[in-house]
Protein backbone atom coordinates (compact mmCIF):
# COMPACT_ATOMS: atom_id res chain seq x y z
CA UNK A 1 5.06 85.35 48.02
CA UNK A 2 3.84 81.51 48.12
CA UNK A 3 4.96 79.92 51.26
CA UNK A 4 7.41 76.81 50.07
CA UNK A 5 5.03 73.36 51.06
CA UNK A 6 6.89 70.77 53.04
CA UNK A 7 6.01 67.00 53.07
CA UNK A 8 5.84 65.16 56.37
CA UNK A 9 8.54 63.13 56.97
CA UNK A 10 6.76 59.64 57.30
CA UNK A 11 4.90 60.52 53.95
CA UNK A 12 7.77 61.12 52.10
CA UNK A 13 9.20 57.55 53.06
CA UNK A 14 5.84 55.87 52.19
CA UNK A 15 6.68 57.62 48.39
CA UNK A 16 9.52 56.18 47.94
CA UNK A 17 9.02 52.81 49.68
CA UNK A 18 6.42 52.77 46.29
CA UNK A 19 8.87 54.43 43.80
CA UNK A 20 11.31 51.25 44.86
CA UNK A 21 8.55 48.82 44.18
CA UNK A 22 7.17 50.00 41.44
CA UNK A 23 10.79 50.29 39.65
CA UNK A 24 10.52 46.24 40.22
CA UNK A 25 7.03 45.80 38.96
CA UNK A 26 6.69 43.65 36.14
CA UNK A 27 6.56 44.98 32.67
CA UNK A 28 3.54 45.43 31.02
CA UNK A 29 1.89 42.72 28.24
CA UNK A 30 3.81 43.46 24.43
CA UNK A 31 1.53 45.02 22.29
CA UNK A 32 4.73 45.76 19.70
CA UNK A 33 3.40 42.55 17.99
CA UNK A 34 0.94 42.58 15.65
CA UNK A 35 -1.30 39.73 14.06
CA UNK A 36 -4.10 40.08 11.32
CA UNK A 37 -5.82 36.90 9.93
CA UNK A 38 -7.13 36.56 6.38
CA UNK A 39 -10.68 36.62 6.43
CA UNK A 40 -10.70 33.72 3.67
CA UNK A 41 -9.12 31.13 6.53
CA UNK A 42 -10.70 28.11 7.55
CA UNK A 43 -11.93 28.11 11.05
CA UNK A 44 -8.95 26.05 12.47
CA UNK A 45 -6.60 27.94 10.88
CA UNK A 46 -8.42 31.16 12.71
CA UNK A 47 -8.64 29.12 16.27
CA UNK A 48 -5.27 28.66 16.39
CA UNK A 49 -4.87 32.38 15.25
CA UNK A 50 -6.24 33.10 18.46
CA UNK A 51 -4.73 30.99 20.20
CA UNK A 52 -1.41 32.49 19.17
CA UNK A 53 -2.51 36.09 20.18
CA UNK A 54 -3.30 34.30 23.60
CA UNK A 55 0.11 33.25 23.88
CA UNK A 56 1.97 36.09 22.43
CA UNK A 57 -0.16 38.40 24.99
CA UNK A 58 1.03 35.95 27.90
CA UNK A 59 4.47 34.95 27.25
CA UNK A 60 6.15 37.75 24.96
CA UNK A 61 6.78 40.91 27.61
CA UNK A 62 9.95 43.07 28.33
CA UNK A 63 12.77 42.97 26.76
CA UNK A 64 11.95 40.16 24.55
CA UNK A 65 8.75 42.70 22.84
CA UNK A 66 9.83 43.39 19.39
CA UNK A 67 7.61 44.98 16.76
CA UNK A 68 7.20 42.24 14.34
CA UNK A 69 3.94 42.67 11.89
CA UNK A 70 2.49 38.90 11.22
CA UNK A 71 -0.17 37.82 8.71
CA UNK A 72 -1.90 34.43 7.99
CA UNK A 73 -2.90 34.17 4.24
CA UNK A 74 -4.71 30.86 2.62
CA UNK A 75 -2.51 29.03 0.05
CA UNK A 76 -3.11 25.71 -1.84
CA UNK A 77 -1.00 23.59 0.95
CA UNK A 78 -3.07 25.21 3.68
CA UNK A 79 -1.75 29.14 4.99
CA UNK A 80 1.75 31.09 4.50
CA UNK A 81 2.52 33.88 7.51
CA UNK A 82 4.35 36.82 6.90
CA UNK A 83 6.51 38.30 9.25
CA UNK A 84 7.59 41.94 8.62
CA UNK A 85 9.96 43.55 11.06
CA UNK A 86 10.62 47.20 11.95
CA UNK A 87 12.93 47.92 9.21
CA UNK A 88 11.18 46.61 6.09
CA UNK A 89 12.72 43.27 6.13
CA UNK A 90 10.55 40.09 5.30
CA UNK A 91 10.26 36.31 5.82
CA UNK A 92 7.31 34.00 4.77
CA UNK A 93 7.07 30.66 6.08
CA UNK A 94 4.24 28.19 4.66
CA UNK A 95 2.43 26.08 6.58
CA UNK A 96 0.36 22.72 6.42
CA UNK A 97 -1.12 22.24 9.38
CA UNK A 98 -2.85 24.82 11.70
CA UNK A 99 -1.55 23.11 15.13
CA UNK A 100 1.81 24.73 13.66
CA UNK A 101 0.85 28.04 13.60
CA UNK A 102 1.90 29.12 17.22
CA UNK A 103 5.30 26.74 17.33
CA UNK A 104 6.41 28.73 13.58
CA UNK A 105 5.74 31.90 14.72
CA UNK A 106 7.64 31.79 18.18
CA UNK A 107 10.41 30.78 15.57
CA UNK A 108 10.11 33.63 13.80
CA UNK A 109 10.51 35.59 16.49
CA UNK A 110 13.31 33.82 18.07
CA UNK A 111 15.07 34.99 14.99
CA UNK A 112 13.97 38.59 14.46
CA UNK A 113 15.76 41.88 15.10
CA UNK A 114 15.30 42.97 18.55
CA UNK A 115 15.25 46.27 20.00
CA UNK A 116 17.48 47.59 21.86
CA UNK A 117 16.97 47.98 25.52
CA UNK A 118 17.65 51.58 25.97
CA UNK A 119 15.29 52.31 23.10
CA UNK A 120 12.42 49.64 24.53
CA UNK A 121 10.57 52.35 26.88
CA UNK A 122 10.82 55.25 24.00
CA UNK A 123 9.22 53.22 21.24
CA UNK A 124 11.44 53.83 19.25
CA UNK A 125 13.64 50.46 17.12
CA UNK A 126 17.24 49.99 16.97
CA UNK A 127 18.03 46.85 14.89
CA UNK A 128 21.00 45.14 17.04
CA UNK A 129 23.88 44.43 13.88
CA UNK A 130 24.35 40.95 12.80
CA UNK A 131 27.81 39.16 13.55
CA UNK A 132 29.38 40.11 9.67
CA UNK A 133 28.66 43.64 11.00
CA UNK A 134 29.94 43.54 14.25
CA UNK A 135 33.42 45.66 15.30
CA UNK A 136 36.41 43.88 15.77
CA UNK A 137 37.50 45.33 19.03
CA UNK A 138 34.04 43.53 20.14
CA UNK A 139 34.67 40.95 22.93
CA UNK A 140 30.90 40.46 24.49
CA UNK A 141 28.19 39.29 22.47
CA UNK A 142 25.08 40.94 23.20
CA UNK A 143 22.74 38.17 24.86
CA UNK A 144 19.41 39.57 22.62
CA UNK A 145 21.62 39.38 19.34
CA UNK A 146 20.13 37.11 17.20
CA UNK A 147 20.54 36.61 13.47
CA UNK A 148 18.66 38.74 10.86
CA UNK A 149 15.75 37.60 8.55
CA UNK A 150 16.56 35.60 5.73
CA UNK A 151 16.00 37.21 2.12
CA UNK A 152 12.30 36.23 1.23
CA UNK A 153 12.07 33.90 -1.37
CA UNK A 154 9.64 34.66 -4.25
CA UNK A 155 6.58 34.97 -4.03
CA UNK A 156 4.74 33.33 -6.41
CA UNK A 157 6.43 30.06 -4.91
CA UNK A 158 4.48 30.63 -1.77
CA UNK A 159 1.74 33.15 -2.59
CA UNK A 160 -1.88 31.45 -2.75
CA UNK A 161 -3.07 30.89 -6.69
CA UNK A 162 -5.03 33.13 -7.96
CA UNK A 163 -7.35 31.07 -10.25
CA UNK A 164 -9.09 28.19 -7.96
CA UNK A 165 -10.86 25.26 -9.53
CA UNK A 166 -13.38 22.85 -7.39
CA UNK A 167 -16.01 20.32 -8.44
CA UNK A 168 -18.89 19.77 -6.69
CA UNK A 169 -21.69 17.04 -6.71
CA UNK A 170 -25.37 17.69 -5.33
CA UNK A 171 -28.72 16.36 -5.33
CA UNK A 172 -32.54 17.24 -4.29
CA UNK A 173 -35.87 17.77 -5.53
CA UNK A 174 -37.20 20.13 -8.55
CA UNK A 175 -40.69 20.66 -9.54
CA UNK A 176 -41.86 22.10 -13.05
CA UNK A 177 -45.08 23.86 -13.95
CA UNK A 178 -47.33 24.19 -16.12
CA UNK A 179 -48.00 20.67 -15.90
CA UNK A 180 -47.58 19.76 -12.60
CA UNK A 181 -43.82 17.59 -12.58
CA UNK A 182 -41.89 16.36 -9.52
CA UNK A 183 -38.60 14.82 -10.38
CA UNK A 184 -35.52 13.61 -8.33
CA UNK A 185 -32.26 15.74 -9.72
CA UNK A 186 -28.29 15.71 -9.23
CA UNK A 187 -26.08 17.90 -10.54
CA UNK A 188 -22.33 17.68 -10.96
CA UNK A 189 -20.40 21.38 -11.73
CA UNK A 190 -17.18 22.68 -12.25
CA UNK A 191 -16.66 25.98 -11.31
CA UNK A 192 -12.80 28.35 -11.98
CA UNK A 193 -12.88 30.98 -9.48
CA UNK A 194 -10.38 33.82 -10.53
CA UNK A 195 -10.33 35.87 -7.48
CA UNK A 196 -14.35 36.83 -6.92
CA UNK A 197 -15.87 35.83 -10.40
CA UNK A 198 -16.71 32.67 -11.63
CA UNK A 199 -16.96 30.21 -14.51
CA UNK A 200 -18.03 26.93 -14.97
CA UNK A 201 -20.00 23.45 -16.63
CA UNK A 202 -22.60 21.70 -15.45
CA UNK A 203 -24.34 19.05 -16.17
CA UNK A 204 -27.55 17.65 -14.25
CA UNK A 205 -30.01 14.60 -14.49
CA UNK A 206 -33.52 13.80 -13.48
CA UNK A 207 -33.73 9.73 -13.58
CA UNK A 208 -37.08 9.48 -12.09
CA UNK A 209 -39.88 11.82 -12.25
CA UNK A 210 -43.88 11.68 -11.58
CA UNK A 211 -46.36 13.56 -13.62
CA UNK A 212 -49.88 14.63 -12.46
CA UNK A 213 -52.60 12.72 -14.35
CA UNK A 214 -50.28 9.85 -15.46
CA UNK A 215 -50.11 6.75 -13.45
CA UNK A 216 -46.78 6.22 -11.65
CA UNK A 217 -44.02 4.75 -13.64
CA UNK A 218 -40.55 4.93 -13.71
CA UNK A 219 -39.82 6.00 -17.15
CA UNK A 220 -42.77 8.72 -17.65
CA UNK A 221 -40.75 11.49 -17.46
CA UNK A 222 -36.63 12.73 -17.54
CA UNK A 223 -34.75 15.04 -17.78
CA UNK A 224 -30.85 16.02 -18.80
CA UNK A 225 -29.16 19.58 -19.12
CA UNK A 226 -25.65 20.70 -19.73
CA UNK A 227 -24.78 23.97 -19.44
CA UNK A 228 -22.46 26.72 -19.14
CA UNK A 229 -22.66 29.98 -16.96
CA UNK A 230 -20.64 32.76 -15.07
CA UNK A 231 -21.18 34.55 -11.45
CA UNK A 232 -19.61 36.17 -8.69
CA UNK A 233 -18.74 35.22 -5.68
CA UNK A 234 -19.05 36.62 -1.93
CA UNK A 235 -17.37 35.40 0.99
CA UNK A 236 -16.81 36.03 4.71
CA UNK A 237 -15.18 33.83 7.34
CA UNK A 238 -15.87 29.95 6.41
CA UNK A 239 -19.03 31.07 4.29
CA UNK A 240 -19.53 31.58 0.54
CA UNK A 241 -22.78 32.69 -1.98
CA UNK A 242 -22.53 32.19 -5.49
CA UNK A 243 -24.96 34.34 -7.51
CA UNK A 244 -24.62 32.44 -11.49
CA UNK A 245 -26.18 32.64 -14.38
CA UNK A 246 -25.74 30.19 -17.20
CA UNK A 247 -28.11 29.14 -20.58
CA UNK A 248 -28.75 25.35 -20.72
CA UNK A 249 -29.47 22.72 -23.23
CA UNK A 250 -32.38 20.68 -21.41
CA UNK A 251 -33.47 17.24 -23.19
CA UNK A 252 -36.81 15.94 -22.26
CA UNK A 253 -38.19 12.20 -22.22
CA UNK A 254 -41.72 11.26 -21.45
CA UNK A 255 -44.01 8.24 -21.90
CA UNK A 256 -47.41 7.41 -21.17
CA UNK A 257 -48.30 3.61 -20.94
CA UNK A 258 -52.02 4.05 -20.56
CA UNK A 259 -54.42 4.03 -22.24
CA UNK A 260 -52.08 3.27 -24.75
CA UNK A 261 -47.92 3.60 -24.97
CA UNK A 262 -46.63 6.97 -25.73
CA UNK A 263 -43.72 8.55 -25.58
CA UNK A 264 -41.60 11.43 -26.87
CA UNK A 265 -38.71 13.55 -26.74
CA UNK A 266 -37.83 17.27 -26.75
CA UNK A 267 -34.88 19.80 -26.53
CA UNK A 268 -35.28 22.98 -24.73
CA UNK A 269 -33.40 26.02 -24.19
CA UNK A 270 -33.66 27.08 -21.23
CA UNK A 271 -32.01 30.03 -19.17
CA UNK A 272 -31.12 29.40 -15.70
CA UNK A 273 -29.97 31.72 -12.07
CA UNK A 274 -28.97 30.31 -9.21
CA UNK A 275 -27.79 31.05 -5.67
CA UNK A 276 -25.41 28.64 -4.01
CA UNK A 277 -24.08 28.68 -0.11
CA UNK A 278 -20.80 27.04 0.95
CA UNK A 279 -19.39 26.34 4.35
CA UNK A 280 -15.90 25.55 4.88
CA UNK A 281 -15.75 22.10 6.14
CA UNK A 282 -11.45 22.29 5.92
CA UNK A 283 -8.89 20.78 3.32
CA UNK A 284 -10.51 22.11 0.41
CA UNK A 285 -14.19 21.09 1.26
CA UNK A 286 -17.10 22.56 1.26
CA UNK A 287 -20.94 21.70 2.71
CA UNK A 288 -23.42 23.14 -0.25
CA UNK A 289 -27.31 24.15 -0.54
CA UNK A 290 -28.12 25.27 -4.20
CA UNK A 291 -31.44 26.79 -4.90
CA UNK A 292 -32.21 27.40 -8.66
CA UNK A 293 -34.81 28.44 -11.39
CA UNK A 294 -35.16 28.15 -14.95
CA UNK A 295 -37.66 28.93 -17.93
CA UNK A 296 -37.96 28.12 -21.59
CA UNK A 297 -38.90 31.02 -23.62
CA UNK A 298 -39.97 29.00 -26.42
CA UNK A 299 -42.48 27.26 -23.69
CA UNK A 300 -43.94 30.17 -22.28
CA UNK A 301 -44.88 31.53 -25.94
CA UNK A 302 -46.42 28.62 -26.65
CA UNK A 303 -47.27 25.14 -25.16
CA UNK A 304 -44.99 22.52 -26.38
CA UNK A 305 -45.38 18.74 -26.73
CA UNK A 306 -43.06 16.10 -27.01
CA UNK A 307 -45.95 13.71 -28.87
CA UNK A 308 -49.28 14.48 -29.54
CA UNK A 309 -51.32 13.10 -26.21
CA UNK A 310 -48.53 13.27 -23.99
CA UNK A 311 -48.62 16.64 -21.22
CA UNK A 312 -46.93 19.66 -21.48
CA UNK A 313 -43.36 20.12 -21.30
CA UNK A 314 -42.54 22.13 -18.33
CA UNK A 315 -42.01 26.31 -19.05
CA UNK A 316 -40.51 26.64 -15.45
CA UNK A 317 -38.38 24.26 -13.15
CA UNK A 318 -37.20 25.30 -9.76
CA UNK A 319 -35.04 23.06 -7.70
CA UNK A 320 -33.23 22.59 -4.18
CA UNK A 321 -30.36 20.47 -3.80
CA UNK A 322 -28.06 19.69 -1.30
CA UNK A 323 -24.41 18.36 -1.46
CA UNK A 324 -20.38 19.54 -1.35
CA UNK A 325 -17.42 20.51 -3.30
CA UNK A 326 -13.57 20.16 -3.23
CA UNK A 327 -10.89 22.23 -4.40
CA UNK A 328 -8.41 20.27 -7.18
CA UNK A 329 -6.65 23.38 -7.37
């Protein structure tokens, strides 16, 4: 038979001297409440995301931890947050500027359900009843009761659009081969985004352009396309690529002055790809470098002329332009 094992008498007091302060300790950090950020955000909107889980990991502890499930979504007046509490109730509250995000939310969660406090070390949720609910015979209101959510109001009143349109201006170099063409370019584009894929119009001009073998001049050689196209679209954080494809109508001027005046003109069909980055610059905007290619079939069967003794017309044009968009919708 085990011998019973006695503590020594000062040890046992030293045990509960820490019992007794450790009953007083402070409560541990809330981690009841939740928050998830859309990844299509701006980057102030996701700064001051962080700074809310900051301040929800300083100041919300105890009893005052409720499990509330919070997320930030884009919409076309800036973000909407979602608050979702224990029992399946919901309340969305837009918002227009991202200093508001942290004052909104405490809001929200000055008006949630709170748990009760002999349920707060089990886990477990007891929605406290609302006033309408409340017994007659009740004298004390609870100091933690607050109101419940409000009914949600619909959401396509406060949900993001789903079809997003944006225009967008840029301008750069392009160079065009066989004969050997350098040419100043700017392009203005409308794109509709429905959630990844896109469609849009373009139209781009080439004012001034210099062609090897003919003496400088400002007229020798433009260009103008319009065009349609479709492509897809990939984003993550405050970045975007656009992968398009679109067939163009390209209309080609050139003149010689030397030895004697020249000039012609020619259409071309021409089929174009092109890969576009974005960077969120906030309120819609957006910071753009467009790199693209395009060939005339037509061309590259067999050389084309816009007047006997002028140069080729180009078979292949590649450009880089830089420039920015904004959102209209």
């Amino acid at each position: 038979m085990r011998k019973p094992v006695f503590l020594p008498a000062g040890l046992g007091a030293l045990l509960l001297v820490l019992s007794a302060a450790d009953s007083g300790a402070e409560p541990p950090m809330c981690g009841l409440v939740t928050v998830e950020a859309s990844p299509a955000l701006d980057p102030e909107w996701r700064e001051n995301v962080d700074l809310l889980r900051a301040t929800l990991a300083h100041d919300i502890k105890g009893a005052d931890c409720i499990a509330v499930e919070l997320r930030l979504e884009p919409s076309a007046s800036g973000a909407i947050v979602r608050a979702r509490s224990a029992d399946g109730r919901e309340t969305v509250r837009p918002l227009a500027d991202p200093r508001a995000v942290v004052p909104v939310v405490l809001g929200l969660l000055a008006s949630a359900p709170v748990e009760s406090p002999q349920t707060a070390g089990s886990g477990s949720r007891t929605a406290i009843p609302s006033l309408d609910n409340a017994s007659p015979a009740r004298d004390e209101k609870d100091p933690h009761e607050v109101p419940d959510f409000p009914p949600s109001p619909p959401s396509a009143s406060v949900s993001p659009p789903s079809v997003h349109v944006a225009i967008g201006l840029s301008t750069g170099l392009r160079v065009g081969v066989p004969t050997d063409v350098i040419m100043w370019d700017s392009e203005v584009r409308v794109d509709v985004l429905f959630h990844e894929w896109l469609v849009f119009a373009l139209m781009r001009y080439a004012p001034l352009g210099a062609v090897s073998g003919i003496a400088a001049d400002t007229d020798e050689y433009e260009e103008l396309g319009v065009g349609f196209g479709a492509g897809r679209r990939w984003s993550w954080g405050g970045h975007t690529l656009d992968l398009t494809a679109s067939p163009s109508a390209v209309f080609v001027n050139q003149e010689v002055d030397s030895p004697v005046e020249v000039s012609g003109e020619l259409a071309q069909l021409r089929i174009a790809g092109a890969a576009r980055y974005g960077y969120a610059l906030g309120a819609g905007w957006r910071f753009t470098t467009t790199l693209d290619t395009e060939f005339d079939v037509a061309s590259m069967i067999k050389e084309r002329r816009a007047a006997p003794g002028l140069p080729a017309i180009p078979m292949w044009t590649a450009g880089l332009r830089l420039g920015g968009s904004a959102s209209l919708l």
